[in-house]
Every structure is written in C-alpha cells, then in structure tokens.
C-alpha atoms as a PDB file:
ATOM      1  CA  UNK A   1      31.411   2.458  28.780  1.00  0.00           C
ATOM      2  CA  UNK A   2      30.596   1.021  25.567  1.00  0.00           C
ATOM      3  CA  UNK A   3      28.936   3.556  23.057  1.00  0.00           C
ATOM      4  CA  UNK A   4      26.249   0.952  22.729  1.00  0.00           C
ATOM      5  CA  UNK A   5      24.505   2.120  26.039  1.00  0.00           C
ATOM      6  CA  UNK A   6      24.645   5.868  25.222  1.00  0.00           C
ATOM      7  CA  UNK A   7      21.448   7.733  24.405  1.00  0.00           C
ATOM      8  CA  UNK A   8      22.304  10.439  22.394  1.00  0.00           C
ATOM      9  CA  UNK A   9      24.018   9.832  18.971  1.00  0.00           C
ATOM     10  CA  UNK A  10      26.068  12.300  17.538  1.00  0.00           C
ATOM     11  CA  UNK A  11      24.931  13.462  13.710  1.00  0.00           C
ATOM     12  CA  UNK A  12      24.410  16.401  11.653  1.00  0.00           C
ATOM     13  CA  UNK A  13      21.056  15.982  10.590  1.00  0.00           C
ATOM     14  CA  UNK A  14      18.717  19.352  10.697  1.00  0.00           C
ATOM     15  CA  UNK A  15      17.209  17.571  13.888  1.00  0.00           C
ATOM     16  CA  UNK A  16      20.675  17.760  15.776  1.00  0.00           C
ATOM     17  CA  UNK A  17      21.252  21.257  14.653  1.00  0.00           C
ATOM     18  CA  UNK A  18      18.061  22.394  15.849  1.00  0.00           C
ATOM     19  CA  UNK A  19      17.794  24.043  18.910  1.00  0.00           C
ATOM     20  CA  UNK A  20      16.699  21.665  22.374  1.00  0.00           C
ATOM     21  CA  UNK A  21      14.302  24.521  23.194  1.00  0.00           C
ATOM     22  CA  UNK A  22      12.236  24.058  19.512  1.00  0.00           C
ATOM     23  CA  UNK A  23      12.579  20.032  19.684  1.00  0.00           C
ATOM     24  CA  UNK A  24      11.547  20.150  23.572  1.00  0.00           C
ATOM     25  CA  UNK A  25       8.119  22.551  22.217  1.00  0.00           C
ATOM     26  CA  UNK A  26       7.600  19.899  19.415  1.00  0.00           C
ATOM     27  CA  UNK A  27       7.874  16.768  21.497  1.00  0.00           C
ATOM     28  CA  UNK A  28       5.616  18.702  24.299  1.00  0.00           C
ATOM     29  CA  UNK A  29       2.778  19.544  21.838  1.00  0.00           C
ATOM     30  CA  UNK A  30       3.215  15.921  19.696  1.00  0.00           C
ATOM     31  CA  UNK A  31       2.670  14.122  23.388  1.00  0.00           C
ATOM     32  CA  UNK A  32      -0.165  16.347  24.548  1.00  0.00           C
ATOM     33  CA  UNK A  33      -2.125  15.399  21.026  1.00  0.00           C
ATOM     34  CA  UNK A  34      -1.169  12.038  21.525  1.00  0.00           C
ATOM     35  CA  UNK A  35      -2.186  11.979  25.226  1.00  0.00           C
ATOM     36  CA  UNK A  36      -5.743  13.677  24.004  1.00  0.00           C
ATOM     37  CA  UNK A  37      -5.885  11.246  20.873  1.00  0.00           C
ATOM     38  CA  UNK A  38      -7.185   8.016  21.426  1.00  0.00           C
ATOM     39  CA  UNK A  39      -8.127   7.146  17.665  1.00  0.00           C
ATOM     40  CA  UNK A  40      -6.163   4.320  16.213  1.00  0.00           C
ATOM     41  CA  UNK A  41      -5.466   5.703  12.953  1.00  0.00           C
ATOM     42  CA  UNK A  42      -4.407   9.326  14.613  1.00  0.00           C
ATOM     43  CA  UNK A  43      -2.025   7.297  17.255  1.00  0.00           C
ATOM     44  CA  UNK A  44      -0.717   4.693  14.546  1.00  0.00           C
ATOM     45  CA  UNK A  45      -0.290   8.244  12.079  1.00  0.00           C
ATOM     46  CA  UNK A  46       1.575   9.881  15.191  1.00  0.00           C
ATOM     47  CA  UNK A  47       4.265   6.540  15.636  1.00  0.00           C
ATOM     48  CA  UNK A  48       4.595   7.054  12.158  1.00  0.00           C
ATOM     49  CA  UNK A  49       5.899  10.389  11.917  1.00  0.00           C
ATOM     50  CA  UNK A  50       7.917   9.489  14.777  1.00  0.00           C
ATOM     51  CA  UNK A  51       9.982   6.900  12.631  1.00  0.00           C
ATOM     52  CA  UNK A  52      10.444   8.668   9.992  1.00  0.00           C
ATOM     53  CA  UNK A  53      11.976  11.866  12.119  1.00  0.00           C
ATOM     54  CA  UNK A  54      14.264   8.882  12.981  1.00  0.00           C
ATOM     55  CA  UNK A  55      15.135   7.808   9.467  1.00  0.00           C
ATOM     56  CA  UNK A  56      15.890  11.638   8.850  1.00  0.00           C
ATOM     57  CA  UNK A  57      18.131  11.903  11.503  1.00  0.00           C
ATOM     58  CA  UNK A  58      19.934   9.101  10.240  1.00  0.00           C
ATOM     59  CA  UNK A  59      19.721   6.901  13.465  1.00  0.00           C
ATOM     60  CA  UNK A  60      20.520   3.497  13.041  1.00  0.00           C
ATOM     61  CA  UNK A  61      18.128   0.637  12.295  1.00  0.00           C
ATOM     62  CA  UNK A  62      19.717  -1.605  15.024  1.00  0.00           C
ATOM     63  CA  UNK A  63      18.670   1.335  17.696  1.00  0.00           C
ATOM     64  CA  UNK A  64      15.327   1.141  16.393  1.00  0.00           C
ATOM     65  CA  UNK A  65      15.224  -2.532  16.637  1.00  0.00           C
ATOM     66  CA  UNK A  66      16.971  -2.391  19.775  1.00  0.00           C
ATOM     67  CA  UNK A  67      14.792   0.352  21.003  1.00  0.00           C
ATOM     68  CA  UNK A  68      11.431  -1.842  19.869  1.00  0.00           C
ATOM     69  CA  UNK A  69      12.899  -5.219  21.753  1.00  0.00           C
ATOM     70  CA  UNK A  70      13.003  -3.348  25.009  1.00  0.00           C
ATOM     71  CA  UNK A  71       9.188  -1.802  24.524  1.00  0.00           C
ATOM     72  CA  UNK A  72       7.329  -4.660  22.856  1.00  0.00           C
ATOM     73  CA  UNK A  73       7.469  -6.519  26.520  1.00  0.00           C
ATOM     74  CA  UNK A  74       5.417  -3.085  28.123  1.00  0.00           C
ATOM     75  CA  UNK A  75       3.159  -3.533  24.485  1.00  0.00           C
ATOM     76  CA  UNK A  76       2.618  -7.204  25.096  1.00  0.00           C
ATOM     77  CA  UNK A  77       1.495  -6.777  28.319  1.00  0.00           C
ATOM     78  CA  UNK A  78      -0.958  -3.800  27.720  1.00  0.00           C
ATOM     79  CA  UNK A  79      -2.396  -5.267  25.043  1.00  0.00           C
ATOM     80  CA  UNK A  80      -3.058  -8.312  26.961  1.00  0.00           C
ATOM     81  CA  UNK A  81      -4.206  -6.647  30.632  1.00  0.00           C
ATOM     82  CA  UNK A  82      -6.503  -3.606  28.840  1.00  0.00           C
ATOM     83  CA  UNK A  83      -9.053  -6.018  27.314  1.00  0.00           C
ATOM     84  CA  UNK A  84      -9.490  -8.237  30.630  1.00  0.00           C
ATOM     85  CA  UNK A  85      -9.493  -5.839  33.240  1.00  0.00           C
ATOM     86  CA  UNK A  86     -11.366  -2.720  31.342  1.00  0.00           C
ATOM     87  CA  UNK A  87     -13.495  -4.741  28.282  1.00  0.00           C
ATOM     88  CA  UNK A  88     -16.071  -1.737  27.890  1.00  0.00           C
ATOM     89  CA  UNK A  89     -19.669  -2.310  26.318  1.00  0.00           C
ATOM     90  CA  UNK A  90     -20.281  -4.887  23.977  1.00  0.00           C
ATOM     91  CA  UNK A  91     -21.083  -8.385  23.335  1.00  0.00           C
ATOM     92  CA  UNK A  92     -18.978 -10.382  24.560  1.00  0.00           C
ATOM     93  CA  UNK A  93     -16.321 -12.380  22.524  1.00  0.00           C
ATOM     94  CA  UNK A  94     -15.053 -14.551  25.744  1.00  0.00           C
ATOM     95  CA  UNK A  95     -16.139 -15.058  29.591  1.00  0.00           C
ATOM     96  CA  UNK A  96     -13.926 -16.628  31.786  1.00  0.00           C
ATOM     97  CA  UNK A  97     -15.156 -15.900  35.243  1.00  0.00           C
ATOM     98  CA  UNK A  98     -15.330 -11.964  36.267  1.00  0.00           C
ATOM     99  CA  UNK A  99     -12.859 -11.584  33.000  1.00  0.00           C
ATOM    100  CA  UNK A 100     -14.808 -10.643  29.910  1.00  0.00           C
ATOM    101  CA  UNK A 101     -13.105  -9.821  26.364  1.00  0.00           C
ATOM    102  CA  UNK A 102     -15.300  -7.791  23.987  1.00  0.00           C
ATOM    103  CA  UNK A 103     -14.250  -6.229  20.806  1.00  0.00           C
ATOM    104  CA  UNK A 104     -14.058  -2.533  22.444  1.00  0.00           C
ATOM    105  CA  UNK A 105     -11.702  -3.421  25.251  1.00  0.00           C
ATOM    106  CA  UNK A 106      -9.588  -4.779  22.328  1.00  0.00           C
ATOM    107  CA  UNK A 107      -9.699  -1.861  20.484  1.00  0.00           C
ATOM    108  CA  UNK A 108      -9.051   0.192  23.606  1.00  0.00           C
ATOM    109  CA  UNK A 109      -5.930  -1.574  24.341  1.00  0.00           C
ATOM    110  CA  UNK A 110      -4.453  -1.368  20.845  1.00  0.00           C
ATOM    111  CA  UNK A 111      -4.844   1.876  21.500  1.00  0.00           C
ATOM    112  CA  UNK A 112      -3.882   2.632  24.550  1.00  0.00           C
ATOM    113  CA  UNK A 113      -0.006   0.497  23.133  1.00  0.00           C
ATOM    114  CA  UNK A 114       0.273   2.847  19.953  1.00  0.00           C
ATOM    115  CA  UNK A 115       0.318   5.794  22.595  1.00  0.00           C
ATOM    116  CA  UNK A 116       2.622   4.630  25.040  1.00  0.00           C
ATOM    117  CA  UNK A 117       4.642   3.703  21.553  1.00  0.00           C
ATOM    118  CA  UNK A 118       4.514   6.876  20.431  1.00  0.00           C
ATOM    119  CA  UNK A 119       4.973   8.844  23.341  1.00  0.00           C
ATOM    120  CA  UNK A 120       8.185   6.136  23.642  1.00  0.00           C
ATOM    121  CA  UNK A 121       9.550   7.104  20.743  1.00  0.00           C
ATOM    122  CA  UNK A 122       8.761  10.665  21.108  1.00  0.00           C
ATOM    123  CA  UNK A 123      11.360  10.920  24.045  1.00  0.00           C
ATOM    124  CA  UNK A 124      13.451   8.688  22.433  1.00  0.00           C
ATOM    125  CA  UNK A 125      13.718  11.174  19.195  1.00  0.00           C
ATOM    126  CA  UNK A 126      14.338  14.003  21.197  1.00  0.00           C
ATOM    127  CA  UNK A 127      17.084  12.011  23.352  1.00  0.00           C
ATOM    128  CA  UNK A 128      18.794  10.166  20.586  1.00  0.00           C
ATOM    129  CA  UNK A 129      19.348  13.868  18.797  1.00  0.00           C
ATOM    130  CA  UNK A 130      20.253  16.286  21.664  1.00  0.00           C
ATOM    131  CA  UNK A 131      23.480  16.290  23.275  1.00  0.00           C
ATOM    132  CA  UNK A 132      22.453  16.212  27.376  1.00  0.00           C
ATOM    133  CA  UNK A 133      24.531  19.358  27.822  1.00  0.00           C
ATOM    134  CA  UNK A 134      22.719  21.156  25.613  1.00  0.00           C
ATOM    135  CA  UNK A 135      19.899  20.047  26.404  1.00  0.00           C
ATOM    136  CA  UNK A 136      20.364  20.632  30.278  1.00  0.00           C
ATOM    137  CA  UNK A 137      21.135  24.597  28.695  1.00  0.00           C
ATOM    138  CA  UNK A 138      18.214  25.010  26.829  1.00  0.00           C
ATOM    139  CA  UNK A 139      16.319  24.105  30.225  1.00  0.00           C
ATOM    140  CA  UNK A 140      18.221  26.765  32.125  1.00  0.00           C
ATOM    141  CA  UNK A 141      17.431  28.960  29.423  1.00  0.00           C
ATOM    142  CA  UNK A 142      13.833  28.388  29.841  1.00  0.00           C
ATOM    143  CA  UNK A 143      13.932  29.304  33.293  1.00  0.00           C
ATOM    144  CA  UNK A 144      14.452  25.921  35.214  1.00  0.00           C
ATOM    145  CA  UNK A 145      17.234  26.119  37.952  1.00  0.00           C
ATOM    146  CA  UNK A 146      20.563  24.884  36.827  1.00  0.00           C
ATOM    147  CA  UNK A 147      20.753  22.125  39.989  1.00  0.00           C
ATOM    148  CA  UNK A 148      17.543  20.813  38.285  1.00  0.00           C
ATOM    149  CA  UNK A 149      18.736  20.953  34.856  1.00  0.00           C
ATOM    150  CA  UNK A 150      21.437  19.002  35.961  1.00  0.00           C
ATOM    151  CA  UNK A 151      19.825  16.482  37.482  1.00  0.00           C
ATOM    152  CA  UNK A 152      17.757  15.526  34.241  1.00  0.00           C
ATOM    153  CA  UNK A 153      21.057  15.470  32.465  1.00  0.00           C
ATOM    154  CA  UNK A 154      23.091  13.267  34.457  1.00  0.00           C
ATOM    155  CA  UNK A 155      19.837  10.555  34.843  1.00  0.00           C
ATOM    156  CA  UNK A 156      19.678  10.723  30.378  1.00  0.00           C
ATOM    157  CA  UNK A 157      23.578  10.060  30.825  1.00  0.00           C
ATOM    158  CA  UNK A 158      23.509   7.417  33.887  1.00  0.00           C
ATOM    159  CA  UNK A 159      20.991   5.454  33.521  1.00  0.00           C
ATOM    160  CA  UNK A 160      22.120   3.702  30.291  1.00  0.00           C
ATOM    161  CA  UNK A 161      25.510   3.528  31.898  1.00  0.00           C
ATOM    162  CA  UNK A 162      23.279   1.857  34.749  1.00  0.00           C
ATOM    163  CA  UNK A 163      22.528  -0.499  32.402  1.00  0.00           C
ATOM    164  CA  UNK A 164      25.290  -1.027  31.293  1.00  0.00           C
ATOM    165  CA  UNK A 165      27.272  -1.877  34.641  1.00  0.00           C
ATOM    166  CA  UNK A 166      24.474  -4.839  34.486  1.00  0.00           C
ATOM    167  CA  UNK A 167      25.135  -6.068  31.420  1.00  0.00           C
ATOM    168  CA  UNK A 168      28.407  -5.948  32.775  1.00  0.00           C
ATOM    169  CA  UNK A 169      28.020  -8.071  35.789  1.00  0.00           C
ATOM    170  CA  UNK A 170      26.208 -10.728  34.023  1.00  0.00           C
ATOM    171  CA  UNK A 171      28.514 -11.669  31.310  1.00  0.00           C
ATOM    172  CA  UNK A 172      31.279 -11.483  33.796  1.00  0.00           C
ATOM    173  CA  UNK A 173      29.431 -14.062  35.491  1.00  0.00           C
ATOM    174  CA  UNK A 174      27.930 -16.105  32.487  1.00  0.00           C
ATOM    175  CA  UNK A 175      31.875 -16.054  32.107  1.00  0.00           C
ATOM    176  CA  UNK A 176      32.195 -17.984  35.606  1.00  0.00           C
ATOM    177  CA  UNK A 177      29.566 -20.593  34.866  1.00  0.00           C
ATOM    178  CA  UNK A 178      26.471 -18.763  36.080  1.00  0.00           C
ATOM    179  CA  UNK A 179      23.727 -20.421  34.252  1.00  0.00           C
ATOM    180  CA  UNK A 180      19.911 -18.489  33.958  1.00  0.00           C
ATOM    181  CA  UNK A 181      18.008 -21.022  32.078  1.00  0.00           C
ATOM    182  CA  UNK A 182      17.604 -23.552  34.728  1.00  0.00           C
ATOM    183  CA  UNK A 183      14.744 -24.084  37.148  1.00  0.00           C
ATOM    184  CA  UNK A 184      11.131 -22.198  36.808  1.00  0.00           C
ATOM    185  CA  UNK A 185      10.454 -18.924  37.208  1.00  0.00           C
ATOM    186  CA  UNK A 186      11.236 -17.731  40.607  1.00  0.00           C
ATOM    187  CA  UNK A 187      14.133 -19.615  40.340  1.00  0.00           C
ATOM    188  CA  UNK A 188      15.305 -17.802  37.784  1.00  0.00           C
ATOM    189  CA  UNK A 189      14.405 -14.100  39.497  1.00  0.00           C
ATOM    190  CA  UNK A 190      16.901 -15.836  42.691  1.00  0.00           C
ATOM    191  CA  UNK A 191      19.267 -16.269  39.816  1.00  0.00           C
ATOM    192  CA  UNK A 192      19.557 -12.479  39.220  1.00  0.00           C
ATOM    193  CA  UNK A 193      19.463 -11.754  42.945  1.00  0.00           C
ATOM    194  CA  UNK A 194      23.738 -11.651  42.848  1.00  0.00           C
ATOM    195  CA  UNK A 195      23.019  -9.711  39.987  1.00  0.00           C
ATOM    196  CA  UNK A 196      21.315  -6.952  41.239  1.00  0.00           C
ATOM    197  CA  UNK A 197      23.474  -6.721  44.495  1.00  0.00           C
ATOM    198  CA  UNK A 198      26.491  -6.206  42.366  1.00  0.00           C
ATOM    199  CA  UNK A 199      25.077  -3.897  40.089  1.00  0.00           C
ATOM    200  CA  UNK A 200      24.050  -1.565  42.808  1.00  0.00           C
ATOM    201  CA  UNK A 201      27.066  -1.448  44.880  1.00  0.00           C
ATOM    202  CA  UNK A 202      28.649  -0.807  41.685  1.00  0.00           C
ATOM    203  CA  UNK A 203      26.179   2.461  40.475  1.00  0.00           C
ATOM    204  CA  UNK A 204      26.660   3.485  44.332  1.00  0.00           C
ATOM    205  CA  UNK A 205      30.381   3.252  43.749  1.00  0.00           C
ATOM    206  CA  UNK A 206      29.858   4.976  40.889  1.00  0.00           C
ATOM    207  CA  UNK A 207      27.740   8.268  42.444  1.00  0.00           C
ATOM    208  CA  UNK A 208      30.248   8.565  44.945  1.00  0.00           C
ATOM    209  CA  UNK A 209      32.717   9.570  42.235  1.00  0.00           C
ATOM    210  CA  UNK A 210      30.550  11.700  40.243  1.00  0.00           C
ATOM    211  CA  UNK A 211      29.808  13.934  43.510  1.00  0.00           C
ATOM    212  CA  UNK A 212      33.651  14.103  44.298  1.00  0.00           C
ATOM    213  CA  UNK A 213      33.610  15.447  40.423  1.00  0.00           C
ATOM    214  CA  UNK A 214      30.900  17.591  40.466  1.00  0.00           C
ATOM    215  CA  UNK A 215      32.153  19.103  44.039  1.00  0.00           C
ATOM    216  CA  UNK A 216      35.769  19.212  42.174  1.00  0.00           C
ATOM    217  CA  UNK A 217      34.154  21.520  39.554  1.00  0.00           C
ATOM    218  CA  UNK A 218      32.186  24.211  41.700  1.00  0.00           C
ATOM    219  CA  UNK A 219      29.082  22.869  41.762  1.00  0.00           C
ATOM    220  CA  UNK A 220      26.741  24.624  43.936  1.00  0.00           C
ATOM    221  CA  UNK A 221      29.506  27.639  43.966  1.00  0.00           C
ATOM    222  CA  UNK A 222      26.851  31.118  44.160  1.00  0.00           C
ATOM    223  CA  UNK A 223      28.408  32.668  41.078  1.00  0.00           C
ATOM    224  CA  UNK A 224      27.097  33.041  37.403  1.00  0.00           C
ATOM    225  CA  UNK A 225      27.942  30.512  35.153  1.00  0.00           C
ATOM    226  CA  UNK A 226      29.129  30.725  31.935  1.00  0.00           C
ATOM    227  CA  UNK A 227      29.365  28.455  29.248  1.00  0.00           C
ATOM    228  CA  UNK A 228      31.697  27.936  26.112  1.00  0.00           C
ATOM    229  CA  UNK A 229      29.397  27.574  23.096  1.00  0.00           C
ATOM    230  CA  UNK A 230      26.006  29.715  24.046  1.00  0.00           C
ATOM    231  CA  UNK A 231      22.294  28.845  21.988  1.00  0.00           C
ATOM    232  CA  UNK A 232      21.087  30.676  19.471  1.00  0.00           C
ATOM    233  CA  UNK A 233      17.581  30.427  18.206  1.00  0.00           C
ATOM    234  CA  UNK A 234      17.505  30.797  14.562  1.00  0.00           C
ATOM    235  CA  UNK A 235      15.180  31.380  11.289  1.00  0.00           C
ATOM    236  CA  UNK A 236      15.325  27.429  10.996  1.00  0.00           C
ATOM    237  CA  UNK A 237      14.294  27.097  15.003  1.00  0.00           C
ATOM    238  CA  UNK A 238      11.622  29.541  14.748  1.00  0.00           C
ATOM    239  CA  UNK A 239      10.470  27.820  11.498  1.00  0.00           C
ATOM    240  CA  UNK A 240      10.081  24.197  13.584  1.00  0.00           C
ATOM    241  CA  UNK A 241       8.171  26.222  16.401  1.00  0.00           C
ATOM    242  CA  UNK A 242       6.111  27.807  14.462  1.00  0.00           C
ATOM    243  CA  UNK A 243       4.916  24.401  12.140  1.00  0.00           C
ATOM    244  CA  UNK A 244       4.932  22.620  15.733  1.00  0.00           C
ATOM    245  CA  UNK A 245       2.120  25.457  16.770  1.00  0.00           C
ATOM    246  CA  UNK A 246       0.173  25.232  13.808  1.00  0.00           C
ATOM    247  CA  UNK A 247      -0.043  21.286  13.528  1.00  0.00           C
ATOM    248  CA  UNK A 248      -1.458  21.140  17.540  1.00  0.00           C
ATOM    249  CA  UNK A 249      -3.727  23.989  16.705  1.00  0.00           C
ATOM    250  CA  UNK A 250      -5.269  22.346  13.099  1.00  0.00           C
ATOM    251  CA  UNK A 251      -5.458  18.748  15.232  1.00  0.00           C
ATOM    252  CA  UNK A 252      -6.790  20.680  18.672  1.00  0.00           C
ATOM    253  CA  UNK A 253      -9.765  21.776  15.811  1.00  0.00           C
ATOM    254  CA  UNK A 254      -9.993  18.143  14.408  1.00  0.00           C
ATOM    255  CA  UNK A 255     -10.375  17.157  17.893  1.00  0.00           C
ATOM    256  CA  UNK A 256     -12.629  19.559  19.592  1.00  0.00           C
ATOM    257  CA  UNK A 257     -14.047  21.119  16.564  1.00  0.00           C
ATOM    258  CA  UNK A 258     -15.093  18.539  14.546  1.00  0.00           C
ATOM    259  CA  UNK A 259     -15.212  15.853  17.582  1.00  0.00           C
ATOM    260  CA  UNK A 260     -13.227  13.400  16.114  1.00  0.00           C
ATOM    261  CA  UNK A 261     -10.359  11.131  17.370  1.00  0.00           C
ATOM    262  CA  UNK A 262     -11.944  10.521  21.640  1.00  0.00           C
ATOM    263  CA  UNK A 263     -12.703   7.080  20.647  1.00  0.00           C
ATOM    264  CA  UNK A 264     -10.335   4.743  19.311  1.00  0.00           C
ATOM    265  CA  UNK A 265     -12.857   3.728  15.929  1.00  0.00           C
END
C-alpha cells in the first residue's frame, strides 16, 4: 500500500523518541482540558499548540492540509447544525420557523468545532509520531491485555489501508469509464454503491489473511511474550510527564479556581 495512507511517519524528532506511555499521559490530560474547556480563546490556544507539536516533529505540510480537507466537512457541518438546533438565550439574529440563530448558539458552535479540531489533531499528533508497535507495548505495559493492545494497533494500521483499498477501487474504475459527476445527489450515492461492495469484499479478503498470519505467529499461544527492543522511560520521558502534570493542574486552577473558560466568551 502506498505510504500515502499510513498514519504514522517515521522521524527523529524528540516527539518520536519519546516514550508512547508519556505522549499517551499528555494527549489524555490535553483532551480532558479541552473536553472541560469551552472558551474560544483556550480551545483556539489548545489547536494551536497542537500545530506547532506538528511543525516540531517535522510532519509534512501536505499531511496537515490533507489532514484539515478530511475534517473541515465534520467543522462545516457543526458549525452550521449547533446554532439551529441549540441557539441558547439571546435576541435573535434570524427566525425561520422553530429554527432560531442568535449570537450565543454561534458562539457555541465555533466552539464546540475548535474542540473536536483539537481533540482531532490531538490523536492525530500522537498517531503520526508513534510507531503502532510501540505503541500497542506501551499499552501492555500499562496493564491492558496484549489481545486488546493488539486490536488498537492493527485498526491505527488497517483502517488507512481500508482507505486505501477504496481509493483503489475507484480509480480502477474512473479508469473503466465510471463517471460520479452526473445526476443529483442520490444518484450519485447509487454511483458509489459498486464502490462500496468491492471495497468490502476486498477488506474481508483482506482479514482473512491477517488471521491466517496472526494464527501463523502464535497468537493466542499461553506463553510470555517477549519482545526485541524493550521501553525505557527516561530523564527526557519523565521530564514530558511531569510538564504534562503541571500544565492540567495550573489550567484545572484557571478553570475551577478562578472560574474561567465554562463559557465560550
């Protein structure tokens, strides 16, 4: 499969030599705060650090871009939904019916898109700079049943590939004179209906194998397992746990101390 529809990306930035079990305690406290933040400037503050750990560990702009095409769709549609179905107090700014638009269900839905945003990214940063194996290690480390662990780690590897069988399948077709911009929309969604039926038997194809592999290699065998290259937790690990702790605890006091940030002005 092409490298284009991998997650991780190999590098040697100090966010793919830190350990998975530091990054997995950042990312857990950064999407709690963000999940108990609803002020703009806090959320919007949150994305941003997010992009820059990406610009540090040197992934590439067209995997942002790429990254934003496939979210802005989700974005689009929360920002539009949120201040219809949920406008809040407030003069209204438009009536059309039962639907009202006021200038707090705006603001609500702005923020509730930079959260899923962040929280988007937030996975992504920790995906893009972990290698699966290591990270499905640092889970069994933590106490999480290897079967499990494996599980997680196989959907982060499969699922782009799942993707990628689609792509696949539809240029192969576009190549044989299938044609998508014709006729309205549920036309179109009939269009993809070949699609989808050869993209499944394909990934079912495709699980078939990977049992046969997995059986191949002793999975489920009741032994210890070992492994090559073991984790070590370092000064440099303890360092990003440590500045991970304080941050949540100095924006848990901003939050609950001081009462700011549970309202999205």
């Amino acid at each position: 499969m092409s490298q284009r529809f991998d997650v991780y990306l190999p590098g040697d930035s100090w966010l793919h030599r830190l350990d998975p079990r530091a990054k997995l305690w950042a990312v857990l406290l950064a999407g709690l705060a963000g999940l108990l933040f609803r002020h703009l400037a806090v959320l919007a503050a949150l994305l941003l650090v997010v992009h820059l750990g990406l610009i540090a560990a040197r992934i590439p702009a067209g995997r942002i871009r790429w990254l934003w095409a496939r979210l802005v769709p989700l974005l689009l549609l929360i920002l539009v939904l949120q201040p219809l179905f949920a406008p809040g107090p407030g003069p209204d700014l438009l009536r059309l019916g039962p639907l009202r638009l006021t200038v707090a269900g705006i603001l609500e839905g702005v923020s509730f898109a930079l959260r899923a945003g962040a929280l988007t990214f937030l996975a992504a940063l920790l995906l893009l700079t972990t290698d699966p194996s290591r990270l499905v290690q640092a889970m069994v480390k933590l106490g999480v049943p290897y079967a499990w662990g494996l599980t997680v780690g196989l959907s982060i590897r499969y699922l782009p590939t799942t993707y990628g069988l689609l792509v696949t399948v539809r240029e192969a077709q576009q190549a044989r004179g299938w044609v998508l911009e014709r006729g309205n929309l549920f036309r179109r969604a009939q269009a993809y209906v070949p699609i989808l039926v050869a993209t499944i038997i394909a990934a079912l194809r495709l699980s078939d194998n990977l049992g046969l592999a997995l059986a191949a290699r002793g999975l489920g065998y009741p032994a210890q397992r070992t492994t090559m290259v073991d984790l070590t937790f370092g000064a440099r690990d303890w360092a990003a746990v440590i500045l991970a702790g304080l941050a949540f605890a100095g924006l848990m006091a901003v939050r609950y101390g001081l009462g700011f940030g549970g309202r999205p002005w």
